[in-house]
C-alpha atoms as a PDB file:
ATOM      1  CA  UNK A   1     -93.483  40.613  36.481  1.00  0.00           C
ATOM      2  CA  UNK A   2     -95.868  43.427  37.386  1.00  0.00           C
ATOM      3  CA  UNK A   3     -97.991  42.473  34.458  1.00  0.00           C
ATOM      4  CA  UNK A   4     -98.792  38.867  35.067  1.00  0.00           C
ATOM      5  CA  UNK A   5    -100.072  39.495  38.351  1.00  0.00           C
ATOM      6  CA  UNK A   6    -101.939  42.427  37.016  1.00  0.00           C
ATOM      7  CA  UNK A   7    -103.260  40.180  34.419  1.00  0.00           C
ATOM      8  CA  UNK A   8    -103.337  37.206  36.849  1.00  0.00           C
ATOM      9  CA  UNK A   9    -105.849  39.308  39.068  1.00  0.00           C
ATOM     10  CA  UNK A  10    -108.157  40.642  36.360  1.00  0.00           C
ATOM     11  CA  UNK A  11    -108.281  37.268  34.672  1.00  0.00           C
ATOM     12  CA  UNK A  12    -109.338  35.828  38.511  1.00  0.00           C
ATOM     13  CA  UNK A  13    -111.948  39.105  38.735  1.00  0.00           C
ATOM     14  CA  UNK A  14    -113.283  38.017  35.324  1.00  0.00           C
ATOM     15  CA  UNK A  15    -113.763  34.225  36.218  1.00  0.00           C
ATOM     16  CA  UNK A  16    -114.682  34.737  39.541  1.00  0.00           C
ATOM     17  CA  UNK A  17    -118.192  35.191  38.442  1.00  0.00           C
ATOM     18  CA  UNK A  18    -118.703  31.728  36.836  1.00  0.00           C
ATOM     19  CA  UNK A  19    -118.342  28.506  38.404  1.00  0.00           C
ATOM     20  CA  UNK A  20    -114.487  27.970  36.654  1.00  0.00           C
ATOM     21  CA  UNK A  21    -112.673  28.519  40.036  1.00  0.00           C
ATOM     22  CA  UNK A  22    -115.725  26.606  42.107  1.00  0.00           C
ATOM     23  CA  UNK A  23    -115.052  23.711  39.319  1.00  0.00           C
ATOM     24  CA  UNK A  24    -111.014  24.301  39.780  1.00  0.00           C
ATOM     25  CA  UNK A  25    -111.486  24.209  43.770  1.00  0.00           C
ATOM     26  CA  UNK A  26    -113.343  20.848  43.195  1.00  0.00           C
ATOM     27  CA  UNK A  27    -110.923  19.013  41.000  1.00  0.00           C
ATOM     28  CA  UNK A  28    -107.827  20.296  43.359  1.00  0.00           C
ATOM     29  CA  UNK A  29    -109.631  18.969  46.793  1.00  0.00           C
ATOM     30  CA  UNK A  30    -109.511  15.951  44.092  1.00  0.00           C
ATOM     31  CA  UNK A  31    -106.424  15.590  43.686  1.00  0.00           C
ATOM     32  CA  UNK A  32    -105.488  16.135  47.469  1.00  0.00           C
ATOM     33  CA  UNK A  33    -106.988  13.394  48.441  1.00  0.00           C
ATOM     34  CA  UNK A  34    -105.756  11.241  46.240  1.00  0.00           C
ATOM     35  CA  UNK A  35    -102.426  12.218  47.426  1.00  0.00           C
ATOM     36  CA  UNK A  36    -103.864  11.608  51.043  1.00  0.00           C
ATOM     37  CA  UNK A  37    -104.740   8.206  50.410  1.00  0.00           C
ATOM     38  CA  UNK A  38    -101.805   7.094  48.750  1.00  0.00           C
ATOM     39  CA  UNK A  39     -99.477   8.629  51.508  1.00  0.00           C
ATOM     40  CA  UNK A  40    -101.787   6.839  54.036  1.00  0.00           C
ATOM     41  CA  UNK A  41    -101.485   3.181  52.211  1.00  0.00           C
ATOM     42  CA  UNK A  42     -97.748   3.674  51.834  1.00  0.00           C
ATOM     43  CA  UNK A  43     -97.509   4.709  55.193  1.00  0.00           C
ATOM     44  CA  UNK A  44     -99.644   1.658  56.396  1.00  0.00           C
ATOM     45  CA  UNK A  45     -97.390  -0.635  54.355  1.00  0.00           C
ATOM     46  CA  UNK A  46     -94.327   0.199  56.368  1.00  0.00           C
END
């Protein structure tokens, strides 16, 4: 277990220099709201 976070934190050191996680952080806000919106027309619906 010990390893993949060791390797999970040097692979986020490595990457945090390009814009991979700014891209990731993008497309997951995405996704959110989609989520948000389709909670809020469900919700609107009832």
């Amino acid at each position: 277990m010990k390893k993949v976070i060791i390797a999970s934190l040097a692979a986020m050191f490595v990457l945090t220099g390009c814009n991979t996680f700014k891209g990731l952080g993008q497309d997951v806000s995405h996704a959110g709201e989609k989520v948000t919106d389709s909670a809020q027309k469900v919700e609107n619906k009832i």
